[in-house]
N, C-alpha and C. Protein backbone atom coordinates (compact mmCIF):
# COMPACT_ATOMS: atom_id res chain seq x y z
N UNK A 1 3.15 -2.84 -10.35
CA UNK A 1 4.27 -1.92 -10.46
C UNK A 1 3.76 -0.51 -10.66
N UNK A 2 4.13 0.09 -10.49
CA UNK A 2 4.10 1.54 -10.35
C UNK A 2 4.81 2.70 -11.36
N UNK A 3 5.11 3.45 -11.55
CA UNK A 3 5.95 4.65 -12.19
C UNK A 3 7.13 5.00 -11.62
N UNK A 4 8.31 4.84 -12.75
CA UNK A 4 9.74 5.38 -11.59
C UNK A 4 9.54 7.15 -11.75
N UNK A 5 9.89 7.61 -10.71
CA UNK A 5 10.01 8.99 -10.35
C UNK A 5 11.48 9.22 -10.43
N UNK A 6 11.39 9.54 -11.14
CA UNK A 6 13.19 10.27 -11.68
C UNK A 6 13.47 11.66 -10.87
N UNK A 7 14.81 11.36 -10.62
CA UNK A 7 15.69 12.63 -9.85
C UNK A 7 14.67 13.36 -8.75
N UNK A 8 14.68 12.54 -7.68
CA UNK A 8 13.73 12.85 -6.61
C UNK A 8 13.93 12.58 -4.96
N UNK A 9 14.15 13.54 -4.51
CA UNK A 9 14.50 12.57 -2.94
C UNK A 9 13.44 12.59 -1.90
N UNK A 10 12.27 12.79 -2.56
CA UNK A 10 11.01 13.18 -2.42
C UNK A 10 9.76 12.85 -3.00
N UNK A 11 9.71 12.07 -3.55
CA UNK A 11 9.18 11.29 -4.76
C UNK A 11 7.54 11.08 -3.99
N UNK A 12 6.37 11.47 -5.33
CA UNK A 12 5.08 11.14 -5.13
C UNK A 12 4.31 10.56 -5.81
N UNK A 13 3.84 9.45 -5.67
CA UNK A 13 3.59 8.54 -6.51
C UNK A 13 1.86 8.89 -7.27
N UNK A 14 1.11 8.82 -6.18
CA UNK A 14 0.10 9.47 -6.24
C UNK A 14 -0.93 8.39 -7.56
N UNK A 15 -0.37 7.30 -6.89
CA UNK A 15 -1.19 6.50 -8.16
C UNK A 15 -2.37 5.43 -7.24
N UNK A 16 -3.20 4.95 -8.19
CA UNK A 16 -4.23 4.24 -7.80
C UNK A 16 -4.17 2.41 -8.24
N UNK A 17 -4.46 1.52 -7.21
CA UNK A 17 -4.03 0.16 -7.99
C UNK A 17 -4.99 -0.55 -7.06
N UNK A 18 -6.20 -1.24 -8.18
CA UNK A 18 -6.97 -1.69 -7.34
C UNK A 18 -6.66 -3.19 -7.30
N UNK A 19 -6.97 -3.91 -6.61
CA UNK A 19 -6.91 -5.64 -6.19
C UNK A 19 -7.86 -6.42 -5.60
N UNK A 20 -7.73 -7.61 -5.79
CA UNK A 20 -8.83 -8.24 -4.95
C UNK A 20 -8.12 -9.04 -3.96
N UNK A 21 -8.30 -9.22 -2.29
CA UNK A 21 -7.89 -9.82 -1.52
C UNK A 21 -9.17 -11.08 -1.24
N UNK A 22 -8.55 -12.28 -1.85
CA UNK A 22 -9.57 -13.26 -1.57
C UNK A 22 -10.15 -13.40 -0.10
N UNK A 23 -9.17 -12.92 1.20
CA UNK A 23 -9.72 -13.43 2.41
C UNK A 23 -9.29 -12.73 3.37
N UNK A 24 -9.32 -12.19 5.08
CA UNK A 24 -9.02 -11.40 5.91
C UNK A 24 -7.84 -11.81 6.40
N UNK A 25 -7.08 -12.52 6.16
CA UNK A 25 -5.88 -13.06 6.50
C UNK A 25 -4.96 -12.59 5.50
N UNK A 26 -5.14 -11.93 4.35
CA UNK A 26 -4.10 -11.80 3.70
C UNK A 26 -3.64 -10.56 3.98
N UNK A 27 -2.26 -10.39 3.57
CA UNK A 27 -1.10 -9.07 3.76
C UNK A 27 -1.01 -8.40 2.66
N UNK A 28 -0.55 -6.96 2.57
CA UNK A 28 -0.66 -5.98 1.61
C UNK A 28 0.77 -5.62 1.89
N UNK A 29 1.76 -5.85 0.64
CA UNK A 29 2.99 -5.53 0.91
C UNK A 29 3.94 -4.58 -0.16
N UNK A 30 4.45 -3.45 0.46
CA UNK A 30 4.69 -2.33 -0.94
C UNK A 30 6.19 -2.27 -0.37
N UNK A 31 6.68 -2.42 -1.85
CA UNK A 31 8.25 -2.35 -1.84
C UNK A 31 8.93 -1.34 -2.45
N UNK A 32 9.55 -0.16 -1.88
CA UNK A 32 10.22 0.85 -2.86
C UNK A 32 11.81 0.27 -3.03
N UNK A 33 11.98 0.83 -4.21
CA UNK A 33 13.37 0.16 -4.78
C UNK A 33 13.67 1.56 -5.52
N UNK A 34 15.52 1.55 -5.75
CA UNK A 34 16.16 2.67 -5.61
C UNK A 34 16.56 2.23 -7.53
N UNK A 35 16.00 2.17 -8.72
CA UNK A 35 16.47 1.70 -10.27
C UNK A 35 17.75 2.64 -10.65
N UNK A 36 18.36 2.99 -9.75
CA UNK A 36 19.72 3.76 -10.60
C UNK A 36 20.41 2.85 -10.86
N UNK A 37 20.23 1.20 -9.96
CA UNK A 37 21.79 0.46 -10.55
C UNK A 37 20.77 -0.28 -11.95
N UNK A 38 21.64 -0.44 -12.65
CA UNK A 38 21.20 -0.85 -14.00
C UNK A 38 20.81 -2.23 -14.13
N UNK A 39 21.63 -2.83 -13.48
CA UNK A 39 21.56 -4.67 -13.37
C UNK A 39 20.43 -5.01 -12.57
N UNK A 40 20.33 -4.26 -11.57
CA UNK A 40 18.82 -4.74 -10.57
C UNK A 40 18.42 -3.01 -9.87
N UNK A 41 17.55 -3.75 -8.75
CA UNK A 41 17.05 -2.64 -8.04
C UNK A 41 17.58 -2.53 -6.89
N UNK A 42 17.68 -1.14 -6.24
CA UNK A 42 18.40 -1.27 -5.03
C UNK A 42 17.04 -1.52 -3.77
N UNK A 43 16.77 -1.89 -3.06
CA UNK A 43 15.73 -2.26 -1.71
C UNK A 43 16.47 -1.21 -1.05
N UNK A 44 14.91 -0.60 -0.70
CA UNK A 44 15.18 0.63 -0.12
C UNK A 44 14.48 0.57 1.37
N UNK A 45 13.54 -0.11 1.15
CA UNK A 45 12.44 -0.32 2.15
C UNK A 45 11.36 -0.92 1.61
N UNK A 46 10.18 -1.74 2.51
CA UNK A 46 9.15 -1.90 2.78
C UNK A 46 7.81 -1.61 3.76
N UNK A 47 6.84 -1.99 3.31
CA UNK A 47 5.64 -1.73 4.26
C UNK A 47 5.05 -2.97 4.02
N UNK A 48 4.64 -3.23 5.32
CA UNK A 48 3.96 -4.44 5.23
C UNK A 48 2.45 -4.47 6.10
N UNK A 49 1.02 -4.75 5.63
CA UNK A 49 0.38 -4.60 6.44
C UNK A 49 -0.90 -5.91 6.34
N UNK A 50 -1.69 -6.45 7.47
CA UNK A 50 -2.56 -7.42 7.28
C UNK A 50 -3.86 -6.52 7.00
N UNK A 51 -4.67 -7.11 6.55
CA UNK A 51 -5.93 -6.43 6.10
C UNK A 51 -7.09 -6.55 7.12
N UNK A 52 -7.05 -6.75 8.03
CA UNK A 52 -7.68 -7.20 9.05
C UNK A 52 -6.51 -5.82 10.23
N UNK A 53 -5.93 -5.73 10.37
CA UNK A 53 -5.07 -4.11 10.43
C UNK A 53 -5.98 -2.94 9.92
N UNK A 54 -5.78 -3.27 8.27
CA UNK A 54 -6.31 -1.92 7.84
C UNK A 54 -8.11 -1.95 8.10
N UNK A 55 -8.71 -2.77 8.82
CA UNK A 55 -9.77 -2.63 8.76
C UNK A 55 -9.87 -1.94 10.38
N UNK A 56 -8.97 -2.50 11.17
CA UNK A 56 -9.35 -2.30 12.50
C UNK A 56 -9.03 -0.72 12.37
N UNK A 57 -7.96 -0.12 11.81
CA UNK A 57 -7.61 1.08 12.10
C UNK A 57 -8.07 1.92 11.46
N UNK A 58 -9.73 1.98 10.54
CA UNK A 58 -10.06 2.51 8.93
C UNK A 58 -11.09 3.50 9.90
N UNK A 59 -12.13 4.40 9.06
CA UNK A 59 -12.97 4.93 9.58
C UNK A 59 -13.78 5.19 8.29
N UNK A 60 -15.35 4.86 8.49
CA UNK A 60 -16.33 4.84 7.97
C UNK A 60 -16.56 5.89 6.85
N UNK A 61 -16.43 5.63 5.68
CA UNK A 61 -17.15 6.83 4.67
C UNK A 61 -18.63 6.27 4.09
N UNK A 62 -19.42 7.16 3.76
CA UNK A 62 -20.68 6.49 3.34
C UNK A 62 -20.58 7.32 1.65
N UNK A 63 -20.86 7.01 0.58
CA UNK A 63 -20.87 7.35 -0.51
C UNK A 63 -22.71 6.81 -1.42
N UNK A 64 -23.48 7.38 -1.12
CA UNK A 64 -24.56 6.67 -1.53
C UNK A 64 -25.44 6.00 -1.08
N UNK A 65 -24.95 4.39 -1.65
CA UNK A 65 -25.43 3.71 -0.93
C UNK A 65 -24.42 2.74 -0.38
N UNK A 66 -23.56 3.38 -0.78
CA UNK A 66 -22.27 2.17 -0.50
C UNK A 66 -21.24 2.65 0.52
N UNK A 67 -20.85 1.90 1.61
CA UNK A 67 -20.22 2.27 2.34
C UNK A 67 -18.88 1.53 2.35
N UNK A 68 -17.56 2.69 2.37
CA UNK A 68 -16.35 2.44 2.44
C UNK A 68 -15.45 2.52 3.75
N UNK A 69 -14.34 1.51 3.69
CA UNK A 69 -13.71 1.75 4.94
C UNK A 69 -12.15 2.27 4.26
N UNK A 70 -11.76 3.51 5.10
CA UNK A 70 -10.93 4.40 4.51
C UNK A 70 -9.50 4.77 5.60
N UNK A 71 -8.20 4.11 5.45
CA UNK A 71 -7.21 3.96 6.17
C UNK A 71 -6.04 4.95 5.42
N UNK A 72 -5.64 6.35 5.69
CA UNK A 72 -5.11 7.03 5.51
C UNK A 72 -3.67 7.42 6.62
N UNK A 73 -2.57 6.73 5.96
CA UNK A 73 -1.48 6.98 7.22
C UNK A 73 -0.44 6.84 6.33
N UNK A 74 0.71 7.21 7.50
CA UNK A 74 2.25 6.98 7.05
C UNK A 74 2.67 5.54 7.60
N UNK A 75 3.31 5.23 7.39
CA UNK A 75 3.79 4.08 7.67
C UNK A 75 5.46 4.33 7.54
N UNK A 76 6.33 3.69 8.93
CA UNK A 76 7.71 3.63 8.60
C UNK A 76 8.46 2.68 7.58
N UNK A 77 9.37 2.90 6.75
CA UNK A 77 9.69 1.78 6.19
C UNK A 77 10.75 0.85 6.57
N UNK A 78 10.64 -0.86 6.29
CA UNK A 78 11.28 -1.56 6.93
C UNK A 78 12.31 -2.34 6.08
N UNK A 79 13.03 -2.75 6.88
CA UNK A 79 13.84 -3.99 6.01
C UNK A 79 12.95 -5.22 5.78
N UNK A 80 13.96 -6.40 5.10
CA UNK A 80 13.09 -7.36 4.83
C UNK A 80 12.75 -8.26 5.64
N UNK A 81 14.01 -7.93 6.98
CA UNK A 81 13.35 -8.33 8.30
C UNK A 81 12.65 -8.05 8.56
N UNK A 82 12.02 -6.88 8.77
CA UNK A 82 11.21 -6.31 9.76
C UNK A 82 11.76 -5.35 10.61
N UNK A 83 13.36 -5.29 10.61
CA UNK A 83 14.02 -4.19 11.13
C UNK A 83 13.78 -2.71 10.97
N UNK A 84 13.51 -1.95 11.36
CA UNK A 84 13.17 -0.18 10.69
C UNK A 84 14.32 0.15 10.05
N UNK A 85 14.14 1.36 9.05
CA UNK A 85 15.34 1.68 8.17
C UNK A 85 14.42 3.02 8.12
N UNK A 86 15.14 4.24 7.77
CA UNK A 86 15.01 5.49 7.46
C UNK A 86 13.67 5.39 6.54
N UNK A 87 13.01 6.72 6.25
CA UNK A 87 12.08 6.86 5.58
C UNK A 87 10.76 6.46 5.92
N UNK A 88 9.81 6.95 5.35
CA UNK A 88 8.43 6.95 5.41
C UNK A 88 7.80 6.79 4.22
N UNK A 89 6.24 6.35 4.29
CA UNK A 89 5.73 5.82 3.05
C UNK A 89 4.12 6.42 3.59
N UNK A 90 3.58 7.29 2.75
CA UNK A 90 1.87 7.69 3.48
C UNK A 90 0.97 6.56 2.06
N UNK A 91 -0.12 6.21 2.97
CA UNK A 91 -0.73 5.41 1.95
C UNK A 91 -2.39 5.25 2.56
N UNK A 92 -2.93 5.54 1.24
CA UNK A 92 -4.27 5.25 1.79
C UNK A 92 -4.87 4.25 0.77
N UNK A 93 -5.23 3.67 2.10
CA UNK A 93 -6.34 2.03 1.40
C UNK A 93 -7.73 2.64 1.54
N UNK A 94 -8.95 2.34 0.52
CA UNK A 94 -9.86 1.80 0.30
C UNK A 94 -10.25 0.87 0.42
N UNK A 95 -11.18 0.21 1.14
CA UNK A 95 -11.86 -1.32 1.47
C UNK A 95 -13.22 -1.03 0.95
N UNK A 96 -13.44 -1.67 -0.02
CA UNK A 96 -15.26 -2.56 -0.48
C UNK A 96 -15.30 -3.29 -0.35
N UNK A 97 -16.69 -3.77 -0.09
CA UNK A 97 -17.41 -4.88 -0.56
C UNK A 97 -17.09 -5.37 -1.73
N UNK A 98 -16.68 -7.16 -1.47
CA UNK A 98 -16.50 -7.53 -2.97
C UNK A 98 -17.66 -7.59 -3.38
N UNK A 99 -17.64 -7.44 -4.96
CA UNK A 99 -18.82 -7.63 -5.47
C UNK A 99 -18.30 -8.40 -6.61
N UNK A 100 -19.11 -9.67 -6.90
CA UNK A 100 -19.18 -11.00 -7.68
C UNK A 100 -19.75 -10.82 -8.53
N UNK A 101 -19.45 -11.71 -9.52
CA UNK A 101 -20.09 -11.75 -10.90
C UNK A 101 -20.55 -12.52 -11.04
N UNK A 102 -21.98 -12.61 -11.27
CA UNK A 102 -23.31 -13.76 -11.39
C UNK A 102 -23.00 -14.72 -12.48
N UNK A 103 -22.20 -14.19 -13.56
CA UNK A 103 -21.84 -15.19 -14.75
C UNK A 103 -22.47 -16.87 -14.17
């Protein structure tokens, strides 16, 4: 979860959330929701993307010795079909190397 941005029709989130995707088949899915109604959230839109996507469409950063793959875009947002709905969402992924713990 993220931070609600109060009184905004423009809203920037500008936050960082790291994860681990066990495998190249999995999906990365971000949901904005509208919290003015009190009882629930309103669905405003989604983004939905496979990680095997964000790899094909990324471009190479080198940092060291470690090299990152770096996917910087907008994305339209959708219903929960998959239908388009108004609005846009910019988002940039980071991809590493997992790195394991010898434990």
């Amino acid at each position: 979860l993220s931070t609600v941005k109060k009184a905004s029709q423009d809203p920037v989130w500008n936050e960082e959330l790291a994860f681990t995707l066990p495998c190249l088949n999995e999906r990365v899915v971000i949901q904005i929701a509208d919290r003015h109604a009190v009882a629930h959230e309103a669905f405003m839109g989604m983004v939905q993307i496979g990680v095997k996507d964000i790899m094909q469409r990324t471009y190479n950063i080198k940092r060291k010795e470690d090299a990152h793959l770096i996917l910087d875009t907008w994305f339209f947002l959708k219903q929960k079909n998959g239908a388009p709905m108004g609005g846009n969402l910019r988002v940039v992924f980071t991809l590493e190397a997992g790195v394991g713990d010898d434990d």
